[in-house]
N, C-alpha and C. Protein backbone atom coordinates (compact mmCIF):
# COMPACT_ATOMS: atom_id res chain seq x y z
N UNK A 1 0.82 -1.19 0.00
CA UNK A 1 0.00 0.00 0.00
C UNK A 1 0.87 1.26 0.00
N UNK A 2 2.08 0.76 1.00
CA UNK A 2 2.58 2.53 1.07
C UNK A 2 3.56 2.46 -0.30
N UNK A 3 3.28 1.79 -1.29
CA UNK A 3 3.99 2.16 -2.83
C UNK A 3 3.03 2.67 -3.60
N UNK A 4 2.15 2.85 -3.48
CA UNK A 4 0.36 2.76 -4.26
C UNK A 4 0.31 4.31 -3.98
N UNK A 5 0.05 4.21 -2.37
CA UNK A 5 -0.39 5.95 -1.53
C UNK A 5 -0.14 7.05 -1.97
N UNK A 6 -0.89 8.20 -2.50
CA UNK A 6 -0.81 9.53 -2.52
C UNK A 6 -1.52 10.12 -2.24
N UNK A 7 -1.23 11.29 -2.11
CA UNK A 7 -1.98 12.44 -1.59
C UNK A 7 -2.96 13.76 -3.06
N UNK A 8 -4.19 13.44 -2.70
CA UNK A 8 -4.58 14.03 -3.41
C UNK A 8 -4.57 15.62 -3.09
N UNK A 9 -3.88 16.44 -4.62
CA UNK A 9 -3.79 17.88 -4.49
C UNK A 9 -4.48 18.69 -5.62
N UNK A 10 -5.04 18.30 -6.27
CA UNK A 10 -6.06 19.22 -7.32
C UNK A 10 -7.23 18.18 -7.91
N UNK A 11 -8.62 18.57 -7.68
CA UNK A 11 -9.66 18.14 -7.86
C UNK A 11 -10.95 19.09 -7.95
N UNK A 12 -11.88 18.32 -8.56
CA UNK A 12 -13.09 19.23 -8.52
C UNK A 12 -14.29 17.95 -7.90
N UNK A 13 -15.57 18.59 -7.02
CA UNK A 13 -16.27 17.85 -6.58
C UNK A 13 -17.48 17.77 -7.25
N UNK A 14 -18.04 16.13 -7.66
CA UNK A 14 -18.64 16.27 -8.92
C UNK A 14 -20.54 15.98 -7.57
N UNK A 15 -21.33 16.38 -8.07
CA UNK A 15 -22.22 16.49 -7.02
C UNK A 15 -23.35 15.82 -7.72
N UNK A 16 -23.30 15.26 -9.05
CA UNK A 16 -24.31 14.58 -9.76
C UNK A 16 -24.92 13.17 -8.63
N UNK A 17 -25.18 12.69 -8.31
CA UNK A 17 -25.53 11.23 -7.56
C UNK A 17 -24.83 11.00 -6.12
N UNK A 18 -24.34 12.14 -5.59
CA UNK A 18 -22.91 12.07 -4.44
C UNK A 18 -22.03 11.58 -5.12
N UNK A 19 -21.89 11.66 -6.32
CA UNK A 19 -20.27 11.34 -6.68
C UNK A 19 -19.48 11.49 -5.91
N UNK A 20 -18.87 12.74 -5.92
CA UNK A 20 -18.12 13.23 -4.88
C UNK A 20 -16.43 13.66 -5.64
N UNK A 21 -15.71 13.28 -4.81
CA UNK A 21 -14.27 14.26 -5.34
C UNK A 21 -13.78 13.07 -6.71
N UNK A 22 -13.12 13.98 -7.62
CA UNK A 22 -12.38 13.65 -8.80
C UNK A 22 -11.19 14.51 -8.81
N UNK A 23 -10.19 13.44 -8.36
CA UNK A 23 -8.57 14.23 -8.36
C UNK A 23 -7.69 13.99 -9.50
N UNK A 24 -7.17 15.08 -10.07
CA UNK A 24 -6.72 14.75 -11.02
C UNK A 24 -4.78 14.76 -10.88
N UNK A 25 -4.86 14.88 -9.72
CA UNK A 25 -2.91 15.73 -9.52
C UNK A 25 -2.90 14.98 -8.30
N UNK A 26 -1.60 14.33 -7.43
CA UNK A 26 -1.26 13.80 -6.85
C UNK A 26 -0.07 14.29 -6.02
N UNK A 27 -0.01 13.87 -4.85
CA UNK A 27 2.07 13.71 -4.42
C UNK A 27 1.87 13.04 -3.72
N UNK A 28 2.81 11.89 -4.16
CA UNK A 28 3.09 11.13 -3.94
C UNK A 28 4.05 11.06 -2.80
N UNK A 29 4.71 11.56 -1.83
CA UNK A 29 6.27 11.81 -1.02
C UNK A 29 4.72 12.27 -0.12
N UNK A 30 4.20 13.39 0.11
CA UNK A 30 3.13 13.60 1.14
C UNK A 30 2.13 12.58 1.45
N UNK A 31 1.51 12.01 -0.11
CA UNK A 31 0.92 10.63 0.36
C UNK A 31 1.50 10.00 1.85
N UNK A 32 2.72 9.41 1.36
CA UNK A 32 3.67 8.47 2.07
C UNK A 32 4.19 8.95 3.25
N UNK A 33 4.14 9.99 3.30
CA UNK A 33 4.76 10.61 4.97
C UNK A 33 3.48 10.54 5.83
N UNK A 34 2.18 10.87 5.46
CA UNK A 34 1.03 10.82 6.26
C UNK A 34 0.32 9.49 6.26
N UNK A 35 0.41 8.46 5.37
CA UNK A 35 0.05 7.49 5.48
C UNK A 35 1.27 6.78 6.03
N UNK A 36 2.35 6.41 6.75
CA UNK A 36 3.29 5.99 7.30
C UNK A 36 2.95 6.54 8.48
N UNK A 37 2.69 8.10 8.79
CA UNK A 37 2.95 8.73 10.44
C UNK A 37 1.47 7.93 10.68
N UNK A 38 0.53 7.70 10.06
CA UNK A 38 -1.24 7.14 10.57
C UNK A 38 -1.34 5.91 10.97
N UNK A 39 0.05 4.73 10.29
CA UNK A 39 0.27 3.76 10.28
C UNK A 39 1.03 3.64 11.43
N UNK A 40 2.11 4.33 12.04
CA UNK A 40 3.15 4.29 12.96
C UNK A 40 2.25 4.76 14.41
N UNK A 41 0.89 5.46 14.22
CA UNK A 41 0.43 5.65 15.14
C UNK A 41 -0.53 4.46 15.66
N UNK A 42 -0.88 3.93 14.68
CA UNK A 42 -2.17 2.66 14.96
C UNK A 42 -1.56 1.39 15.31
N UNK A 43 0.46 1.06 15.11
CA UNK A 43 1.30 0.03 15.18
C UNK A 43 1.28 0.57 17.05
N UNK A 44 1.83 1.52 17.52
CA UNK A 44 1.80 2.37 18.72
C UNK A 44 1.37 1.74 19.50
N UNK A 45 -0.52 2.12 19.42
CA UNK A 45 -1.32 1.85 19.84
C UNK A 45 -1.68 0.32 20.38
N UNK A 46 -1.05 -0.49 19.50
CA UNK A 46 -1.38 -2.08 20.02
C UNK A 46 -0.32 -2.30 20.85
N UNK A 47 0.90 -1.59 20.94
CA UNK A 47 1.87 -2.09 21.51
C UNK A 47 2.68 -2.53 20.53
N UNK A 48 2.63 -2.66 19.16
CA UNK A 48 2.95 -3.11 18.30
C UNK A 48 5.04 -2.80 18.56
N UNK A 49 6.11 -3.91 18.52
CA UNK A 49 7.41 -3.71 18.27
C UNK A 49 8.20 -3.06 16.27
N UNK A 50 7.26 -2.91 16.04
CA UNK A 50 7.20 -2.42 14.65
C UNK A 50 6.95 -1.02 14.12
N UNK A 51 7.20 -0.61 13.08
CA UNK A 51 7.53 0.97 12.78
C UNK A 51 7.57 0.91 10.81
N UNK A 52 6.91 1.44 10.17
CA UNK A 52 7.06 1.56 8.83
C UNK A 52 7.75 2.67 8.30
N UNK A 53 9.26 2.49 7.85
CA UNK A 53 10.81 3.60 7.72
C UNK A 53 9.74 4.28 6.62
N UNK A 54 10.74 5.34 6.25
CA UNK A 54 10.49 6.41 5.20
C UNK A 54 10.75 5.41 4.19
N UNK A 55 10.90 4.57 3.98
CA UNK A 55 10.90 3.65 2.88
C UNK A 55 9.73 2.34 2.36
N UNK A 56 9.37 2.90 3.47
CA UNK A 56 7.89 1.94 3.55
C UNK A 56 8.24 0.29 3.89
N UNK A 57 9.28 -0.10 4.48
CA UNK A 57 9.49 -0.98 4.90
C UNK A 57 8.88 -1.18 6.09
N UNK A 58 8.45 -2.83 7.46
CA UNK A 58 8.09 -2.86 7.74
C UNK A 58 9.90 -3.16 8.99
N UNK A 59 10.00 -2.01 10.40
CA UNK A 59 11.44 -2.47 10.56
C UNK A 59 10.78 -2.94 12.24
N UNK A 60 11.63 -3.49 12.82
CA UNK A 60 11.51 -3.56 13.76
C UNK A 60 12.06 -2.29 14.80
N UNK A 61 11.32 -1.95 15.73
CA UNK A 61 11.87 -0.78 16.73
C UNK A 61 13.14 -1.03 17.54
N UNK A 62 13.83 -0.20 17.88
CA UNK A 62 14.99 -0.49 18.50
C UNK A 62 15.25 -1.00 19.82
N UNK A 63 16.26 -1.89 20.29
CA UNK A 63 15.49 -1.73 22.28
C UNK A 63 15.72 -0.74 22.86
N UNK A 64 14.73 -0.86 23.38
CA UNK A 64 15.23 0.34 24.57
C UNK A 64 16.35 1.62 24.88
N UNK A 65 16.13 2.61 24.66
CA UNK A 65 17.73 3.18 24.73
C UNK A 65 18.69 3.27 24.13
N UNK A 66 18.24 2.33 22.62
CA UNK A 66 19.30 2.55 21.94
C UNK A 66 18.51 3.19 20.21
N UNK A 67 17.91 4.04 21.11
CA UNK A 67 17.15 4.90 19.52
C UNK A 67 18.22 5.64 18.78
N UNK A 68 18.65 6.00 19.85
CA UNK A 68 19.63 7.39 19.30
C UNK A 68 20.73 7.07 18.45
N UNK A 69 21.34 5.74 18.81
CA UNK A 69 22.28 5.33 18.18
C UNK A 69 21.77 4.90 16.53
N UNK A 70 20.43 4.26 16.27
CA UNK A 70 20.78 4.06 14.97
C UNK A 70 19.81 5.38 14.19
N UNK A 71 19.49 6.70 15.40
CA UNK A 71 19.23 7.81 14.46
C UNK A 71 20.11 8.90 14.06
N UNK A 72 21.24 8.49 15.31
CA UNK A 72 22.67 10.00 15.04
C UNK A 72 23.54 9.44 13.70
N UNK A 73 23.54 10.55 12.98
CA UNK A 73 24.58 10.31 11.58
C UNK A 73 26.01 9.94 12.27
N UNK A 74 26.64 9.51 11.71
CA UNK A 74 27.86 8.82 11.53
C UNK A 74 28.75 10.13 11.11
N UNK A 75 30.21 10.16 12.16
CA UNK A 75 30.89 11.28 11.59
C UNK A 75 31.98 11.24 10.15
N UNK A 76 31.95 12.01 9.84
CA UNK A 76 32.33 12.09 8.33
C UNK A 76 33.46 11.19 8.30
N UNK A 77 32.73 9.95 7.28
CA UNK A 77 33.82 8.93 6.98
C UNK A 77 33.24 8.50 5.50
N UNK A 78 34.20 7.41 5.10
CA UNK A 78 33.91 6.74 3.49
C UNK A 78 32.04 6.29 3.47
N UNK A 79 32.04 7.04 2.30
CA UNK A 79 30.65 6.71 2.11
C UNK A 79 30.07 5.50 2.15
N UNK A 80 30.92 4.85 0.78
CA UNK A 80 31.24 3.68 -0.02
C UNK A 80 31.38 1.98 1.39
N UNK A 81 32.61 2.39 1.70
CA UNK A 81 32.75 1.75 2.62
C UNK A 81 32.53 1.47 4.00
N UNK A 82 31.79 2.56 4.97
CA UNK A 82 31.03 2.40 6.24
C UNK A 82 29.78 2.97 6.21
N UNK A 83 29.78 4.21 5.84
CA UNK A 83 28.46 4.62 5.84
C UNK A 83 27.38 3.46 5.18
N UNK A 84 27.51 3.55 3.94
CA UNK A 84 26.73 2.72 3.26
C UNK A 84 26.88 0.62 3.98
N UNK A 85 27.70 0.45 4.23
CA UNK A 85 27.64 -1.05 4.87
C UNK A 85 26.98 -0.63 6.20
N UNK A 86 27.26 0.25 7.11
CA UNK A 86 26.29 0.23 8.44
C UNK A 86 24.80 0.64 8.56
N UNK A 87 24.47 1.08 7.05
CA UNK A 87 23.07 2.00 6.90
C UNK A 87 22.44 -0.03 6.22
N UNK A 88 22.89 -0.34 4.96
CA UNK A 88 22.54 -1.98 4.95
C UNK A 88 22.57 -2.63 6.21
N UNK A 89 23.79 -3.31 7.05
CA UNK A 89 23.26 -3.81 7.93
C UNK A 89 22.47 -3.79 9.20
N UNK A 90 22.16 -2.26 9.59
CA UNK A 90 20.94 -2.00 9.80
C UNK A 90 19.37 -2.42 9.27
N UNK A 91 19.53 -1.81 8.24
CA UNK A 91 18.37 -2.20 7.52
C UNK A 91 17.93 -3.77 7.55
N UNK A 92 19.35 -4.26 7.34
CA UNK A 92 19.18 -6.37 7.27
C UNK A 92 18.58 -6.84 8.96
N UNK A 93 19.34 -6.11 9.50
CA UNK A 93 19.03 -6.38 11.35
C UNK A 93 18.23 -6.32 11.67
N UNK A 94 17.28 -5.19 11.26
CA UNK A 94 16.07 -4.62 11.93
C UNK A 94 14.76 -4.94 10.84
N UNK A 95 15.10 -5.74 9.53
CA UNK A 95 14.05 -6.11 8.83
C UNK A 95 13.25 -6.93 9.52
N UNK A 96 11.37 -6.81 9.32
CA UNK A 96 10.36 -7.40 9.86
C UNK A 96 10.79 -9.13 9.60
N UNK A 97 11.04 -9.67 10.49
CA UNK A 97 11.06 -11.01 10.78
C UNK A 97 12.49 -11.52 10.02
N UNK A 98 13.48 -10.78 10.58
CA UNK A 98 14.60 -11.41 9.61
C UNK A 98 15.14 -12.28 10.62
N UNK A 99 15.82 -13.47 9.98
CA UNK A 99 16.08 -14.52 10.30
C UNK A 99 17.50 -14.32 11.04
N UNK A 100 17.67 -15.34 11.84
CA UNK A 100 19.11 -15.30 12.97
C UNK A 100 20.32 -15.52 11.91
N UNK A 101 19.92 -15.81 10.52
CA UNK A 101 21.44 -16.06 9.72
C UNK A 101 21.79 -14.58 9.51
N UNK A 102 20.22 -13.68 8.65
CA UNK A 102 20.52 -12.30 8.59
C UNK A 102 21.35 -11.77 9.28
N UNK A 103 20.66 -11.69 10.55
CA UNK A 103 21.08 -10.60 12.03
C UNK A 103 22.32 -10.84 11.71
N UNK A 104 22.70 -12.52 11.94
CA UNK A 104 24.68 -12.97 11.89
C UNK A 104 25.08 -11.87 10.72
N UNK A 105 24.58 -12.26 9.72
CA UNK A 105 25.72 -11.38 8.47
C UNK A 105 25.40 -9.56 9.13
N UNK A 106 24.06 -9.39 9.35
CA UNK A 106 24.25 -7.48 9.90
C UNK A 106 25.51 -7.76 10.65
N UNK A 107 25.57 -8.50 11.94
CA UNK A 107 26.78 -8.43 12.45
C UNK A 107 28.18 -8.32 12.05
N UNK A 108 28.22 -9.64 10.84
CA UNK A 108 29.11 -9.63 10.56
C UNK A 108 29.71 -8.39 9.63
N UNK A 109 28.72 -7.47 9.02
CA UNK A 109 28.79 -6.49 8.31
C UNK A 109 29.59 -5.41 9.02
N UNK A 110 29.09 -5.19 10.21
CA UNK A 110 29.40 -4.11 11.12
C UNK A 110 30.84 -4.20 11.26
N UNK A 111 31.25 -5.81 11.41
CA UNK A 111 32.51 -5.82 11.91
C UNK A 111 33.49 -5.86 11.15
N UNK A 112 33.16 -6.25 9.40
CA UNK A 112 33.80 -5.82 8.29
C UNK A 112 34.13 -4.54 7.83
N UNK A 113 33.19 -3.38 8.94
CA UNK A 113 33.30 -1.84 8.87
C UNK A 113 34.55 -1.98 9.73
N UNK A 114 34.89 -2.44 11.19
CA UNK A 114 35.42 -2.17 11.34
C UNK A 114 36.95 -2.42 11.12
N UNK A 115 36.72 -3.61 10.16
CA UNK A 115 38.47 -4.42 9.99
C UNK A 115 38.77 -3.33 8.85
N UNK A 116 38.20 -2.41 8.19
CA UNK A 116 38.23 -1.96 7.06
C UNK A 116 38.68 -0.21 7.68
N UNK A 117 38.07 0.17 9.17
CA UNK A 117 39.02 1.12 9.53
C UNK A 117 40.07 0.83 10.64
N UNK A 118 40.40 -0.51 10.22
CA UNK A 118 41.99 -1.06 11.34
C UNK A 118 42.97 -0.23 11.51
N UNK A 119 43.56 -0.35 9.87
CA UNK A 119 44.49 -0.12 10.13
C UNK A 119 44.93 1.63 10.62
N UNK A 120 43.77 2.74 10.71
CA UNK A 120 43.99 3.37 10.86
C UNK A 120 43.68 3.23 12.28
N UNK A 121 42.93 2.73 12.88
CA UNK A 121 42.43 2.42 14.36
C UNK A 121 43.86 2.11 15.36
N UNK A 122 44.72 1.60 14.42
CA UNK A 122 45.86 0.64 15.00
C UNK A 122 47.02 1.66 15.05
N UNK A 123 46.75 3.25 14.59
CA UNK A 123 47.74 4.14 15.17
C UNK A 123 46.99 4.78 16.29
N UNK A 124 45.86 4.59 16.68
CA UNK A 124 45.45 5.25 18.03
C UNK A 124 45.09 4.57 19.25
N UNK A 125 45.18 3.17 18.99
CA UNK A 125 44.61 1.88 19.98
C UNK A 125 45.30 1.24 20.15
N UNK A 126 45.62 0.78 21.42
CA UNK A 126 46.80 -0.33 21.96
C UNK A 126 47.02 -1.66 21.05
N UNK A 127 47.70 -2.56 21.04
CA UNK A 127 47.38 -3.74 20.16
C UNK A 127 46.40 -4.67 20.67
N UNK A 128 46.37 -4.91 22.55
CA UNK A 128 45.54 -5.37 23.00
C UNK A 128 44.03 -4.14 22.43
N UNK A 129 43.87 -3.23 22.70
CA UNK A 129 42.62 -2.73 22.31
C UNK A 129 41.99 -3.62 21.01
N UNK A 130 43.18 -3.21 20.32
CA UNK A 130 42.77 -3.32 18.87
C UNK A 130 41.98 -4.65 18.70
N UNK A 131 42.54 -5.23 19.34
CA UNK A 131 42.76 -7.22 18.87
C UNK A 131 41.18 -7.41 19.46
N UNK A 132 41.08 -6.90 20.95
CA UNK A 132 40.04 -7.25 21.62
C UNK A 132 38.63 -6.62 21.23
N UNK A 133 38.68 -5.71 20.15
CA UNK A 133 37.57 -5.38 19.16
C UNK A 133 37.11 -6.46 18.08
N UNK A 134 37.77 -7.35 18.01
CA UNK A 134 37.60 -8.22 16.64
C UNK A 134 37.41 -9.69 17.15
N UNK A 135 37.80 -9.98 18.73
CA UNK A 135 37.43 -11.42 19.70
C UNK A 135 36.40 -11.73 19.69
N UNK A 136 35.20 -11.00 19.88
CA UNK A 136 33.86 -11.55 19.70
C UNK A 136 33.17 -11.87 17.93
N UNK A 137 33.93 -11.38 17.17
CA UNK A 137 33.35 -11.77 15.92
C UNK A 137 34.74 -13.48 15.45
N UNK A 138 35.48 -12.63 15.99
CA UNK A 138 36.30 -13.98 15.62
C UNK A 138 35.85 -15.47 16.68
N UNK A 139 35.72 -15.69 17.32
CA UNK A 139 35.09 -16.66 18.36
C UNK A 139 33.95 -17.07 18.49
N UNK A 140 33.36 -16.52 17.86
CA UNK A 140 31.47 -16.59 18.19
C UNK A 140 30.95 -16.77 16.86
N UNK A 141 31.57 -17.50 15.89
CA UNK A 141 30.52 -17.95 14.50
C UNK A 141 30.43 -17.13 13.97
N UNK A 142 30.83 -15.44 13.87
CA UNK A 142 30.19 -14.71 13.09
C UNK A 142 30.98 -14.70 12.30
N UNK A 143 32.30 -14.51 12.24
CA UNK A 143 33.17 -14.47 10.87
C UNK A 143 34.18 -15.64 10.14
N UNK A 144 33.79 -16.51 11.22
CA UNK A 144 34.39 -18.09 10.81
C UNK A 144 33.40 -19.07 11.23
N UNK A 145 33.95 -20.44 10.04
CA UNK A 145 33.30 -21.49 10.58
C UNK A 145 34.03 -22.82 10.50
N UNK A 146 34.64 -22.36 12.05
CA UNK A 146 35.25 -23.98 12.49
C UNK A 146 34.79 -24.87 13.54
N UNK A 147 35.73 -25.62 13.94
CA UNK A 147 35.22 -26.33 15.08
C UNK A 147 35.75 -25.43 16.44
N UNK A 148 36.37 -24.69 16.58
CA UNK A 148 36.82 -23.86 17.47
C UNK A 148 35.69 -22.70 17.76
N UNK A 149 34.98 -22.46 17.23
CA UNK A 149 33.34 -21.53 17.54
C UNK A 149 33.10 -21.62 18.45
N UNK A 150 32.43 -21.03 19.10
CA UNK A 150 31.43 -20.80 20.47
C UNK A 150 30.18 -20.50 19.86
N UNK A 151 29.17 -21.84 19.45
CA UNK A 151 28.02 -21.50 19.25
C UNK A 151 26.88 -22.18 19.94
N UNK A 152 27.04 -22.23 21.35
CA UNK A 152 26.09 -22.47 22.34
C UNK A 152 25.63 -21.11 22.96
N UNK A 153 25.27 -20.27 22.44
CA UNK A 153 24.54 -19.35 22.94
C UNK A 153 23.27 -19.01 22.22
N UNK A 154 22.54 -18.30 23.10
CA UNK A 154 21.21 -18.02 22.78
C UNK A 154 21.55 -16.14 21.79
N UNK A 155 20.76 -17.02 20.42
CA UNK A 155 21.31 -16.49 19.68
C UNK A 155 20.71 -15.04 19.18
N UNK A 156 19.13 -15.41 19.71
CA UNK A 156 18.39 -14.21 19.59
C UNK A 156 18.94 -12.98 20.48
N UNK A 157 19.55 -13.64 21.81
CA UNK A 157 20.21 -12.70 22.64
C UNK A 157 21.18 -11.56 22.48
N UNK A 158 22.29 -13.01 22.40
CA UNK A 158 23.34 -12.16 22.39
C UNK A 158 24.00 -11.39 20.60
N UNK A 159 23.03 -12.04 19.31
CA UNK A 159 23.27 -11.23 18.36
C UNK A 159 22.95 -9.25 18.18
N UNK A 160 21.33 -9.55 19.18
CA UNK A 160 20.94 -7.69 19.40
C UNK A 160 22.52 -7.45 20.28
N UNK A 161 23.03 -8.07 21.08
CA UNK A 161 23.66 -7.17 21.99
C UNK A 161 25.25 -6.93 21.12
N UNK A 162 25.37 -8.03 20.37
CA UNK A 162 26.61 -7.48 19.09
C UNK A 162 26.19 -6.79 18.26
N UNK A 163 25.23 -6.60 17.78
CA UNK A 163 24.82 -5.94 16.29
C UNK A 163 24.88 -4.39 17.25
N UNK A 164 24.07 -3.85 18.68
CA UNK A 164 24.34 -2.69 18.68
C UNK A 164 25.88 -2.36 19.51
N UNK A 165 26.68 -3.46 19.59
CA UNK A 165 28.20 -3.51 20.50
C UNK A 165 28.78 -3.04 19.40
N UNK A 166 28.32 -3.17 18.52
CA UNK A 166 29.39 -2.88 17.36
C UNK A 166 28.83 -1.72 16.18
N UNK A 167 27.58 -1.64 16.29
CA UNK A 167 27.36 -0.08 16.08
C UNK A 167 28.23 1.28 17.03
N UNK A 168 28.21 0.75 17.94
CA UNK A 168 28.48 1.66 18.81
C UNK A 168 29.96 2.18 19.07
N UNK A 169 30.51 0.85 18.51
CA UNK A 169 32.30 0.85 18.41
C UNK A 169 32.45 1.62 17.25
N UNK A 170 31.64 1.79 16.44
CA UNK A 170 31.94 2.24 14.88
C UNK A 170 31.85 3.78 15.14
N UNK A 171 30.50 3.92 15.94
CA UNK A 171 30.27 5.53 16.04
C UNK A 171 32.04 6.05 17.13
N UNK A 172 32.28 5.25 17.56
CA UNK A 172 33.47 5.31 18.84
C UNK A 172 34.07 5.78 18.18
N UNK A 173 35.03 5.07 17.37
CA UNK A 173 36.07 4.67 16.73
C UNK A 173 36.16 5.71 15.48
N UNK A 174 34.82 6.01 14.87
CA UNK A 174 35.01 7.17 13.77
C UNK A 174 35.47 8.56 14.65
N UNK A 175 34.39 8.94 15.79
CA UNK A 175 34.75 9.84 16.58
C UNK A 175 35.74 10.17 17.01
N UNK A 176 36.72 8.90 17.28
CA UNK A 176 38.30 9.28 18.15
C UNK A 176 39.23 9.24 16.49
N UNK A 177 38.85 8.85 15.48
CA UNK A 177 39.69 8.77 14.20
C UNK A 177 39.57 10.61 14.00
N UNK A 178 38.42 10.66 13.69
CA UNK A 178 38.04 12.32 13.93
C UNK A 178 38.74 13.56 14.71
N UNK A 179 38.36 13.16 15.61
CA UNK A 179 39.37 13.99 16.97
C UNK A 179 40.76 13.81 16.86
N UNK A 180 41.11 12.90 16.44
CA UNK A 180 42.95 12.91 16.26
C UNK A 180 43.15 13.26 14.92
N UNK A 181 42.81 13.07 13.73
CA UNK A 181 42.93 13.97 12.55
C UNK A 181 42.61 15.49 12.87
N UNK A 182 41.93 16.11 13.46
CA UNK A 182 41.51 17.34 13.68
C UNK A 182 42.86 18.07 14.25
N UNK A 183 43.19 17.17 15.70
CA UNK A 183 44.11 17.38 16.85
C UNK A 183 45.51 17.62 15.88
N UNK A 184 45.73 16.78 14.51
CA UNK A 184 46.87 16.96 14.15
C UNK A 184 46.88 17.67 12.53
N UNK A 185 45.85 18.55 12.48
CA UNK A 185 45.96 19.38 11.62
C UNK A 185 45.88 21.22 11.76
């Protein structure tokens, strides 16, 4: 429906039989913002864990407390390469009923953001820091598959608590990349 939806903006009202309105002009972008905010209010209302994005997708809401994190922009880094992979695995994470393999790859996405700003990470972070950012994806099934895994955990669990552990390292980690480029220019 919310691909269909618009908003009617020029018409005349035809009064023969109660006809009634004949629109001939549309917008489509106002459609979709008011039929999404009508929809987001009636999801609300049930208690509903669900939310329909400006994209008309159906996403799941965030937990608790951690709204802010996947609504604050990301500080100025590669489009190509973090922005755009943390804005996807979001989207994959928080899709209506996505499956525990998904969530794994959002995870694993996040943490491909961060092997991808290492090596600059690795002039401002101890080696232990460094290393101990990449232990939970390396150990826990998400970026290998051996017999050495740790995959006795409850997976619905502890994947929300990596997918936003590692949002959160990204927003970190751009921030202090930030602050020390600044500091040394």
């Amino acid at each position: 429906m919310f691909d269909c939806v618009s908003k009617p903006t020029l018409g005349f009202y035809h009064e023969w039989n109660g006809c009634g309105w004949h629109y001939s002009e549309f917008d489509k972008k106002s459609g979709q913002e008011e039929f999404r905010s009508e929809l987001n209010q009636l999801l609300s209302g049930y208690g509903s864990s669900y939310e329909l994005s400006v994209d008309g997708e159906i996403l799941e809401l965030p937990e608790a407390g951690m709204e802010s994190l996947l609504e604050i922009e990301l500080p100025e880094c590669d489009p190509q390469n973090v922005k755009a992979r943390v804005s996807h695995a979001t989207l994959k994470f928080r899709r209506y009923r996505s499956s525990v393999e998904e969530r794994r790859e959002a995870v694993r996405e996040l943490a491909d953001v961060l092997e991808f700003l290492r090596p600059k990470l690795k002039t401002i972070l101890t080696k232990k820091d460094e290393s101990d950012l990449f232990e939970i994806a390396n150990k826990f099934a998400i970026r290998h598959h051996n017999e050495s895994q740790k995959t006795e955990y409850d997976q619905s669990i502890w994947l929300t608590w990596m997918f936003y552990f590692y949002l959160a390292t990204i927003h970190a980690a751009l921030g202090l990349l930030e602050k020390t480029e600044k500091g040394n220019s």
